[in-house]
PDB file of N, CA and C in Angstrom:
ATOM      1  N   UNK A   1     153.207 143.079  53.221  1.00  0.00           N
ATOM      2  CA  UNK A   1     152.546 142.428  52.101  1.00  0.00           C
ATOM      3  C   UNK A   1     151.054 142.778  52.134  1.00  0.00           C
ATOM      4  N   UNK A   2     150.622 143.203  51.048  1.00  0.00           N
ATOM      5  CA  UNK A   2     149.094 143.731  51.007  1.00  0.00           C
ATOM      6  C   UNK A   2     148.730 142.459  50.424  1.00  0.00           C
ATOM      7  N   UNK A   3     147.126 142.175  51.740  1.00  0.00           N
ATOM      8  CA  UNK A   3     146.497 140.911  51.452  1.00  0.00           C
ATOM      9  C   UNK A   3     145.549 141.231  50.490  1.00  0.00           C
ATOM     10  N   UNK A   4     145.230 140.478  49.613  1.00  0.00           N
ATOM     11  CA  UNK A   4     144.153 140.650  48.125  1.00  0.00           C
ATOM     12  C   UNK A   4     142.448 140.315  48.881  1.00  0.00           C
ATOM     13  N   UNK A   5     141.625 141.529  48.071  1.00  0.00           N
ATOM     14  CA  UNK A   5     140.325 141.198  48.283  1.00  0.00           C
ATOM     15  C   UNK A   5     139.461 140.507  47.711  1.00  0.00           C
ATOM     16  N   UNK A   6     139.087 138.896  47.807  1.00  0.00           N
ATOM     17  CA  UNK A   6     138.454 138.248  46.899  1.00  0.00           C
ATOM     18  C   UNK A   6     137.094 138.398  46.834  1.00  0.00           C
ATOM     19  N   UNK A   7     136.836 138.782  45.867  1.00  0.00           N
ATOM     20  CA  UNK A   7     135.362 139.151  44.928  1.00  0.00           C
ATOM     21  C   UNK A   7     134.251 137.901  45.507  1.00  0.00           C
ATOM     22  N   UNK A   8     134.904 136.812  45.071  1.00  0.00           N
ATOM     23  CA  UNK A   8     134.137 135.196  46.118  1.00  0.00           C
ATOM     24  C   UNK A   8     134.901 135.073  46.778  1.00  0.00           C
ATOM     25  N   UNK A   9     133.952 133.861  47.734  1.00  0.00           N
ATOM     26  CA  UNK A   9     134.302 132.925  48.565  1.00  0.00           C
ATOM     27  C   UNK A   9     134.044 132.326  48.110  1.00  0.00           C
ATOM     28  N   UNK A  10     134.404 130.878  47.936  1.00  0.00           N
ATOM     29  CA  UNK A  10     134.636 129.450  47.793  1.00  0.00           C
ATOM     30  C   UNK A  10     134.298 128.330  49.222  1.00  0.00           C
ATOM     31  N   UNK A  11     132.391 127.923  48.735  1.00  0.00           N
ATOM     32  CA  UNK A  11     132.438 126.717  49.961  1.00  0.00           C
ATOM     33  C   UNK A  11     132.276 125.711  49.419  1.00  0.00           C
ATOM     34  N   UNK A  12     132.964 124.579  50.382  1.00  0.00           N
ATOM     35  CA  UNK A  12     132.672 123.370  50.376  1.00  0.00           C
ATOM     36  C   UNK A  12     131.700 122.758  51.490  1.00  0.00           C
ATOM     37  N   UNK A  13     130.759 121.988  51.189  1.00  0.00           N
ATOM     38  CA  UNK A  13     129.747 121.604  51.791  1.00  0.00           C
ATOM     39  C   UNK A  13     129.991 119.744  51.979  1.00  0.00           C
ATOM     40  N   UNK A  14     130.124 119.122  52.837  1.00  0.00           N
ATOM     41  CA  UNK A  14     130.316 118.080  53.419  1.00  0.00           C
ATOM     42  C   UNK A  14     128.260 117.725  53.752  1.00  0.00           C
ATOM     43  N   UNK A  15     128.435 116.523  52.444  1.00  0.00           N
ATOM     44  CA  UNK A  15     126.847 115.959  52.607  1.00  0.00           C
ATOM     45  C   UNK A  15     126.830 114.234  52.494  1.00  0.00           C
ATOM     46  N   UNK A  16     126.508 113.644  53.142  1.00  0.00           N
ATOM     47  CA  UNK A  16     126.210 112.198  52.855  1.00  0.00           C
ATOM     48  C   UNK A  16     125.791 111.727  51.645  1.00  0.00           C
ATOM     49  N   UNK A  17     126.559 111.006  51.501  1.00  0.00           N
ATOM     50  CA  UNK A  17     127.067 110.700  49.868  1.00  0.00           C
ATOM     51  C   UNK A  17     125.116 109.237  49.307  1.00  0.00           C
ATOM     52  N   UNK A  18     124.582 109.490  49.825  1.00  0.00           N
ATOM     53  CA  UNK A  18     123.496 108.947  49.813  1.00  0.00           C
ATOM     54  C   UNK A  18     122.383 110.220  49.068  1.00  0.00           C
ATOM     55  N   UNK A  19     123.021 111.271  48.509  1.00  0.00           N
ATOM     56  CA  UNK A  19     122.152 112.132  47.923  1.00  0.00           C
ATOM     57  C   UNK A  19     123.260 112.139  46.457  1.00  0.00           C
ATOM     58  N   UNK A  20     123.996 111.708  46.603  1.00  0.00           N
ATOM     59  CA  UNK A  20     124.443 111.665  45.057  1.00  0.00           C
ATOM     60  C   UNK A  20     123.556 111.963  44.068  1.00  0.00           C
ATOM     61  N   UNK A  21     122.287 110.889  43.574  1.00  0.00           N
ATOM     62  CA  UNK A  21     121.458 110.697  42.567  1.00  0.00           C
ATOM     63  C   UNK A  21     120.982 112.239  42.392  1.00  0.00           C
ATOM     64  N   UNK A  22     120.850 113.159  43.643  1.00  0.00           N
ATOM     65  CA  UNK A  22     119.896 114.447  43.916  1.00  0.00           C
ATOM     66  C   UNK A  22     120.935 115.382  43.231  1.00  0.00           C
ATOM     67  N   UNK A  23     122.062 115.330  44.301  1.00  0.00           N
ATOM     68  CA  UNK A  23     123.567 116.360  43.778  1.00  0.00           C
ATOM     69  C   UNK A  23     123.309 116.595  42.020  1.00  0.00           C
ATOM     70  N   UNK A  24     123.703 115.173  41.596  1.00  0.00           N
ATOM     71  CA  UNK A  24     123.464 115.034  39.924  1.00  0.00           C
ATOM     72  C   UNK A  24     122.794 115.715  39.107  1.00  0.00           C
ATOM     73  N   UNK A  25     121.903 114.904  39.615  1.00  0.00           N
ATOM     74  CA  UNK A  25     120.403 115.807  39.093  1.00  0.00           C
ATOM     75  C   UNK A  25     120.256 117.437  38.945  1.00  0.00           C
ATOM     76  N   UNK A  26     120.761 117.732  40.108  1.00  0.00           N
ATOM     77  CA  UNK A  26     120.413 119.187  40.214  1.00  0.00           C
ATOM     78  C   UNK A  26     122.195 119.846  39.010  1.00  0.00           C
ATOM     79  N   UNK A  27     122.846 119.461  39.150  1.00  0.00           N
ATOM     80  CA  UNK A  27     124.015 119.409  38.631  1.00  0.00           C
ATOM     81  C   UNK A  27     125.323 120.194  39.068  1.00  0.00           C
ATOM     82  N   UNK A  28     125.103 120.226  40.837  1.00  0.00           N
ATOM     83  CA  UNK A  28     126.147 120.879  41.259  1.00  0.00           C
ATOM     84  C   UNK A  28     127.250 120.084  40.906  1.00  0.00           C
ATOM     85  N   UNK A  29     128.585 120.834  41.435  1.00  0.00           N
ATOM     86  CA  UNK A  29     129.812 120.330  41.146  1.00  0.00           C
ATOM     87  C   UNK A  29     130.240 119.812  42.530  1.00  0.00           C
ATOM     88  N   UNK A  30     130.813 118.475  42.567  1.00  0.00           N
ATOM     89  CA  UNK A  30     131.117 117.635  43.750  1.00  0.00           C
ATOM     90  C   UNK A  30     131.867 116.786  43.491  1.00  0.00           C
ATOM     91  N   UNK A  31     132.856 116.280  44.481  1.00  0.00           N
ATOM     92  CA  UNK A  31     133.800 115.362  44.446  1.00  0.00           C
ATOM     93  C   UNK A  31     133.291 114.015  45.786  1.00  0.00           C
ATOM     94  N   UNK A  32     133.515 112.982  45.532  1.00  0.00           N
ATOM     95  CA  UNK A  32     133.415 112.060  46.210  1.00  0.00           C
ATOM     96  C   UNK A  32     134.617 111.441  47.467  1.00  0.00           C
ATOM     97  N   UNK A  33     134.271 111.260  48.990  1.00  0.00           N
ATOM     98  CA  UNK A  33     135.093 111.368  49.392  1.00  0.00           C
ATOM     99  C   UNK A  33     134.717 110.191  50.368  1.00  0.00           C
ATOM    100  N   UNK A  34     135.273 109.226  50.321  1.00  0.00           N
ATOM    101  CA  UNK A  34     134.536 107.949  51.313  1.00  0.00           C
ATOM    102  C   UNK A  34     133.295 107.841  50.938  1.00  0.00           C
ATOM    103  N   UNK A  35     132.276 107.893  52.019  1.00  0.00           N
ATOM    104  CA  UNK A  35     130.997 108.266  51.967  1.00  0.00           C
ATOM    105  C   UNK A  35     130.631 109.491  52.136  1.00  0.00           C
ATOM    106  N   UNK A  36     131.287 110.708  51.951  1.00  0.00           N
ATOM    107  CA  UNK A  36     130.889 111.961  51.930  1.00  0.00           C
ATOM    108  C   UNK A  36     130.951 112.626  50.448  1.00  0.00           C
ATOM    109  N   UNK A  37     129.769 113.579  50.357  1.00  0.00           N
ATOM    110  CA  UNK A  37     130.207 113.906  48.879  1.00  0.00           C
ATOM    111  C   UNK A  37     130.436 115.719  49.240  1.00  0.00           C
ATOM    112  N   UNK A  38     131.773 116.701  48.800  1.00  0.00           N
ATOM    113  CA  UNK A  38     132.040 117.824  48.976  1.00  0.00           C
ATOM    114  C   UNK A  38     131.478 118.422  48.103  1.00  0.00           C
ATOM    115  N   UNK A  39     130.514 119.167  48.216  1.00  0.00           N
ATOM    116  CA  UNK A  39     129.652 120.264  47.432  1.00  0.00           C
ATOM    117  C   UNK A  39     130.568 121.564  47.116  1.00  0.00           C
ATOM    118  N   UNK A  40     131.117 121.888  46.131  1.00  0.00           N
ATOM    119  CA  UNK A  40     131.573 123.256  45.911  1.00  0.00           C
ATOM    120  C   UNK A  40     130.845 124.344  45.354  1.00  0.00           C
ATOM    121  N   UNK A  41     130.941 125.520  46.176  1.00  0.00           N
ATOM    122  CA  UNK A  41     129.591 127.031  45.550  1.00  0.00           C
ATOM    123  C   UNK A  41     130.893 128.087  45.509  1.00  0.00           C
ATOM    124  N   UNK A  42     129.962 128.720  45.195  1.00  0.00           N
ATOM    125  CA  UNK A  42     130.874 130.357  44.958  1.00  0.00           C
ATOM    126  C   UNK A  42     130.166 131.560  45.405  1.00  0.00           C
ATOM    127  N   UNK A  43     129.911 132.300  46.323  1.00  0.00           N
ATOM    128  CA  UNK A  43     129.237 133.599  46.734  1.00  0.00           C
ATOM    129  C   UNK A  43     130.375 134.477  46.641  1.00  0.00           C
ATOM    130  N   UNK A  44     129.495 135.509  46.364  1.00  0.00           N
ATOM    131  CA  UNK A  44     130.055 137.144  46.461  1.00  0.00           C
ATOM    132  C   UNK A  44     130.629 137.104  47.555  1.00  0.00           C
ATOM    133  N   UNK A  45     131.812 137.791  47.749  1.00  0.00           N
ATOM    134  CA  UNK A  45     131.961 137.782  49.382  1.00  0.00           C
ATOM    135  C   UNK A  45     131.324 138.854  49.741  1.00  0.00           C
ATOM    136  N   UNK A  46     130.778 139.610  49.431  1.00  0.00           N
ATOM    137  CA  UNK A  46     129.922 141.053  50.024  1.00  0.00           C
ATOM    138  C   UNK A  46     127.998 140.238  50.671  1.00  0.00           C
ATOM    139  N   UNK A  47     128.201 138.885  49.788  1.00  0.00           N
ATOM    140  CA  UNK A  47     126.915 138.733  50.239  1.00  0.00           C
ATOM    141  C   UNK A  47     126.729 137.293  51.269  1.00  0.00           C
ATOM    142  N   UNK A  48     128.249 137.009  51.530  1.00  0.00           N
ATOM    143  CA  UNK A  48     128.180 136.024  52.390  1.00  0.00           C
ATOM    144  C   UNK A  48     128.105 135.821  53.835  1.00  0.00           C
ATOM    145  N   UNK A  49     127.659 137.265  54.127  1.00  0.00           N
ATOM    146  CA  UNK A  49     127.222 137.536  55.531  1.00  0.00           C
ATOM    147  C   UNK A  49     125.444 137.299  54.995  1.00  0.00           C
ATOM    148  N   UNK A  50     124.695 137.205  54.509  1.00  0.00           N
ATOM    149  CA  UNK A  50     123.837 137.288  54.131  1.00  0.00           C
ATOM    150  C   UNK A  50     122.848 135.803  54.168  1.00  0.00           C
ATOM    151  N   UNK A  51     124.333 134.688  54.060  1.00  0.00           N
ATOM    152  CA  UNK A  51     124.005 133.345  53.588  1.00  0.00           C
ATOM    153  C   UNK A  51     124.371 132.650  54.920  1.00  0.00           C
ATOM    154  N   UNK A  52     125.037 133.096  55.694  1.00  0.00           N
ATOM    155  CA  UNK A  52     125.955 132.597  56.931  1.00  0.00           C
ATOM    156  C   UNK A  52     125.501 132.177  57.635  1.00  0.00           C
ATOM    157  N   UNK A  53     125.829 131.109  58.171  1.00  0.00           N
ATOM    158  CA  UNK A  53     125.246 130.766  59.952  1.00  0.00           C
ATOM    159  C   UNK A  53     126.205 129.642  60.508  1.00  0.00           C
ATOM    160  N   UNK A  54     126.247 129.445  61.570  1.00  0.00           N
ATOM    161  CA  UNK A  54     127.818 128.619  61.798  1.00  0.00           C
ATOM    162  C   UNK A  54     127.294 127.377  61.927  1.00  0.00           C
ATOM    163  N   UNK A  55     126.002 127.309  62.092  1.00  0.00           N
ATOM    164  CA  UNK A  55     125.171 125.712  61.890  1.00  0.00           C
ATOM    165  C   UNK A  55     125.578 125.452  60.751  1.00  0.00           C
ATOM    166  N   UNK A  56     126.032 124.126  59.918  1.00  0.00           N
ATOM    167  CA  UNK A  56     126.035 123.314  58.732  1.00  0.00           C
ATOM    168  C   UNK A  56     124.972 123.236  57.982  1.00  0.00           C
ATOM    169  N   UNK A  57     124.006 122.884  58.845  1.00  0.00           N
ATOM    170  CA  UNK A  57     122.729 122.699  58.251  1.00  0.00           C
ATOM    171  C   UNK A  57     122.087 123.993  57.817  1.00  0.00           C
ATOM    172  N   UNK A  58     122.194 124.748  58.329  1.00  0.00           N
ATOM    173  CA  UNK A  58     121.444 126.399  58.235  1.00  0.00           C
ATOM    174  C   UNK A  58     121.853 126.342  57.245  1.00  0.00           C
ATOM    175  N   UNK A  59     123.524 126.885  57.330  1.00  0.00           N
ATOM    176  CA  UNK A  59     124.097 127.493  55.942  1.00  0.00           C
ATOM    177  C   UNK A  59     124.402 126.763  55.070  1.00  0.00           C
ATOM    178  N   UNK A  60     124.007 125.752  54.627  1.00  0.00           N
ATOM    179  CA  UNK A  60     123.944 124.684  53.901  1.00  0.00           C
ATOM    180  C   UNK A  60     122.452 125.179  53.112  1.00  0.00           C
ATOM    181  N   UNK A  61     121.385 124.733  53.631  1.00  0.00           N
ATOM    182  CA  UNK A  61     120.113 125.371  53.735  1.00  0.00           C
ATOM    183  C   UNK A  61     120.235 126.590  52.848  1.00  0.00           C
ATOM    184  N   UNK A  62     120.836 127.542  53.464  1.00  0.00           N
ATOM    185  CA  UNK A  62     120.538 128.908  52.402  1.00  0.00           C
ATOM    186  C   UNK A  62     121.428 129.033  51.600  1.00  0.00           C
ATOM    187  N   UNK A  63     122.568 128.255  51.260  1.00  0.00           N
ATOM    188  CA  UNK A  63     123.020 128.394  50.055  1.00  0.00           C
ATOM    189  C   UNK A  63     122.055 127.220  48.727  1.00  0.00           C
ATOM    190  N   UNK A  64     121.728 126.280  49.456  1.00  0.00           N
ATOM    191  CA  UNK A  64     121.371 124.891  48.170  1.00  0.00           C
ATOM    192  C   UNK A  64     119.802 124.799  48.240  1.00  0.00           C
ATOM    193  N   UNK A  65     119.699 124.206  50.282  1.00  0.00           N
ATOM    194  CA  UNK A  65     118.632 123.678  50.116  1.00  0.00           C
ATOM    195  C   UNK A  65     118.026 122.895  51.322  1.00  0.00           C
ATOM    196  N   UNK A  66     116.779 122.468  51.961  1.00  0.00           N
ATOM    197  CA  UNK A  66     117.305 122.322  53.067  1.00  0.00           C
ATOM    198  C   UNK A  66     117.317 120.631  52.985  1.00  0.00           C
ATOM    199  N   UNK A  67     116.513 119.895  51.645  1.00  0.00           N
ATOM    200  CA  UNK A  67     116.979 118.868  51.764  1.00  0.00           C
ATOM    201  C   UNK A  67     118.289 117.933  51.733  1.00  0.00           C
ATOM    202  N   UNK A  68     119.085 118.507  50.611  1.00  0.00           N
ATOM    203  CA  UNK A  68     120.364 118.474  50.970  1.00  0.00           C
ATOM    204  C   UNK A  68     121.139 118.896  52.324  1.00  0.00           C
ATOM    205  N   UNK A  69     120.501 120.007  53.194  1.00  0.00           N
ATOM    206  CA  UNK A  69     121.658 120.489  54.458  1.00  0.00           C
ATOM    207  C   UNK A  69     120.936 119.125  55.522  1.00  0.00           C
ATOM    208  N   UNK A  70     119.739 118.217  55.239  1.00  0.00           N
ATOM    209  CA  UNK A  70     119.614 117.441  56.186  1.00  0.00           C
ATOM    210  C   UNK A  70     120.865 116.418  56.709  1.00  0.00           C
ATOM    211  N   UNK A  71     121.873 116.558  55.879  1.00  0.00           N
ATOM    212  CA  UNK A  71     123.006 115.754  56.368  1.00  0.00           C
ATOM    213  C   UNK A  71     124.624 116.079  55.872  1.00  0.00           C
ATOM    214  N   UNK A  72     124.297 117.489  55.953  1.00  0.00           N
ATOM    215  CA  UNK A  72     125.452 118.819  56.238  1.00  0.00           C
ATOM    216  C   UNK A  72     126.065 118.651  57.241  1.00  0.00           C
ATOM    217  N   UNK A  73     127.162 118.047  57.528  1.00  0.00           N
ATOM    218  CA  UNK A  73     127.839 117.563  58.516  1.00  0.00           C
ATOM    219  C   UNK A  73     129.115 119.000  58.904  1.00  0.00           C
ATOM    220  N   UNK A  74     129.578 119.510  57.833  1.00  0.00           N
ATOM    221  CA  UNK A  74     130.411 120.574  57.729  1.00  0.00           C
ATOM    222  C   UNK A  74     130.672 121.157  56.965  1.00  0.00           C
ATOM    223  N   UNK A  75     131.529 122.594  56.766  1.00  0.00           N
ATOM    224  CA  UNK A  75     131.658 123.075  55.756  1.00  0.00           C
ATOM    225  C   UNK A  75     133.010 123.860  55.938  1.00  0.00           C
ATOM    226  N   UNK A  76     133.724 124.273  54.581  1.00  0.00           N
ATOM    227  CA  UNK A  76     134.585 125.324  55.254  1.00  0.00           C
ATOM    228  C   UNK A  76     134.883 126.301  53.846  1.00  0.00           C
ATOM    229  N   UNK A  77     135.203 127.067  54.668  1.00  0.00           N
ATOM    230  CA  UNK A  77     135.281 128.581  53.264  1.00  0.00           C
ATOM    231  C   UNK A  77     137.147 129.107  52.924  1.00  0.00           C
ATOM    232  N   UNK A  78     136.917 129.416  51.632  1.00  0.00           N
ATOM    233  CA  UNK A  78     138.452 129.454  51.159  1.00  0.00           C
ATOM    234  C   UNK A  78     138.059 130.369  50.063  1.00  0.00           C
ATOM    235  N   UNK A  79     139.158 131.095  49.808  1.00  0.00           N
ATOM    236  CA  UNK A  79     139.437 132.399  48.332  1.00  0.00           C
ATOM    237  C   UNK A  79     140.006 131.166  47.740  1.00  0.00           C
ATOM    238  N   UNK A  80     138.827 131.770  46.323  1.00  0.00           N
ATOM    239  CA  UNK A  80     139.332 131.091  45.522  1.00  0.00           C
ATOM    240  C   UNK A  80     140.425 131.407  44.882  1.00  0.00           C
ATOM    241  N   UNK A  81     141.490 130.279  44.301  1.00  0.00           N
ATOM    242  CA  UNK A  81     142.117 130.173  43.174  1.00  0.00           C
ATOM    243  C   UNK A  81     142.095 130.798  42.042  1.00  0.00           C
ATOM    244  N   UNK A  82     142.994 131.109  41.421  1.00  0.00           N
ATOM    245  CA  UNK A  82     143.326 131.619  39.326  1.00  0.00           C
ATOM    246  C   UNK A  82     142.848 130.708  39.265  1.00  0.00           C
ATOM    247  N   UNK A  83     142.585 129.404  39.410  1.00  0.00           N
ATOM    248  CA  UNK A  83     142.317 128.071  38.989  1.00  0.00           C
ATOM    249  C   UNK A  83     140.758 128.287  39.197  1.00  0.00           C
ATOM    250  N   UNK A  84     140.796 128.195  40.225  1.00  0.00           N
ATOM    251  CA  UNK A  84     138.992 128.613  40.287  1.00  0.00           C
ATOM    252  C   UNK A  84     138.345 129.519  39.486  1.00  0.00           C
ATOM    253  N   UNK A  85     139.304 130.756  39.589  1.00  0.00           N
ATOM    254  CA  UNK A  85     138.333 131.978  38.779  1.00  0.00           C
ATOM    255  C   UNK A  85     138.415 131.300  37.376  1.00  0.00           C
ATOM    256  N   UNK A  86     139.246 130.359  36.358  1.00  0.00           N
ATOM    257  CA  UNK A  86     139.297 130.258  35.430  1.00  0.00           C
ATOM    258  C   UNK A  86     138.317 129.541  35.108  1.00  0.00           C
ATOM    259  N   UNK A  87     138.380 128.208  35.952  1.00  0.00           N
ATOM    260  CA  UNK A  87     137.335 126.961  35.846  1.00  0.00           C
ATOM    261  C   UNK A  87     136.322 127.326  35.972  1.00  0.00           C
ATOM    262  N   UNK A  88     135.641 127.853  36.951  1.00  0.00           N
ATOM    263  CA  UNK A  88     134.239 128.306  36.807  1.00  0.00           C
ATOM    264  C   UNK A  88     133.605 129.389  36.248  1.00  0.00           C
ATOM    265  N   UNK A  89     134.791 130.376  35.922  1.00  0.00           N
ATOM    266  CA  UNK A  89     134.905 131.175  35.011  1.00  0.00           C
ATOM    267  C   UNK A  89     134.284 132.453  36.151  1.00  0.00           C
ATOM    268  N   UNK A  90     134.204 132.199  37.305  1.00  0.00           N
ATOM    269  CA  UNK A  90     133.961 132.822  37.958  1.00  0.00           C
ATOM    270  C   UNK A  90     133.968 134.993  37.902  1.00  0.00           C
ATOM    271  N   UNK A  91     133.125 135.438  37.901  1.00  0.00           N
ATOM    272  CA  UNK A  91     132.940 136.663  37.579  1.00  0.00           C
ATOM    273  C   UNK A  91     133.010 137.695  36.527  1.00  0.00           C
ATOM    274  N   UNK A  92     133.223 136.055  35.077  1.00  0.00           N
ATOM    275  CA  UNK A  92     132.765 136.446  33.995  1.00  0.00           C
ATOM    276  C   UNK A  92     131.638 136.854  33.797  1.00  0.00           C
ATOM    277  N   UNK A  93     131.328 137.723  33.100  1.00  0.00           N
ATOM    278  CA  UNK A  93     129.708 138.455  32.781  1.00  0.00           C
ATOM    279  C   UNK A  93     128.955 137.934  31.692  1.00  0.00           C
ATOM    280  N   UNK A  94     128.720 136.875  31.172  1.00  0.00           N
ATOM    281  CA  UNK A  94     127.622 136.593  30.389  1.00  0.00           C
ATOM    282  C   UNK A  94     127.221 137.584  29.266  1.00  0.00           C
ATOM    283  N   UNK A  95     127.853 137.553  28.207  1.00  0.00           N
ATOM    284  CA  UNK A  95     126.891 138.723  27.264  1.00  0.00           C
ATOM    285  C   UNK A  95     126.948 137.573  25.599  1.00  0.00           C
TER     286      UNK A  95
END
């Protein structure tokens, strides 16, 4: 079986749900989870060696921000979905 090369990666970012008001504001996309709120991004995968660091906080940091990675507890990376590429419309070109 030939494994597929995804164009993104798909992270989720694990942040203390005490930055909600900020998340908002800025208008990422997030789901609420207890008191944690899951940050979802999308990088190139060609440029996610670029953004990486196995600290939370780091790579939290260089994807958003570092006030938000102050309580980057975890994260984890996944290919996205048809569902994803549709919803975010992911690697549509803008014209």
């Amino acid at each position: 079986m030939k494994k597929l090369n995804h164009e993104f990666k798909k992270i989720i970012f694990t942040i203390d749900c005490d930055y909600e008001e900020l998340v908002d504001a800025i208008g990422l996309d997030y789901s609420r989870s207890g008191t944690d709120l899951k940050i979802t991004q999308f990088i190139e995968s060609e440029n996610l060696k670029d953004y990486y660091h196995n600290n939370p906080e780091y790579f939290c940091a260089n994807v958003l921000n570092w006030e938000l990675a102050e309580t980057c507890s975890e994260f984890k990376i996944y290919n996205p979905t048809d569902r994803d590429y549709a919803k975010y419309e992911i690697g549509i070109n803008p014209r």
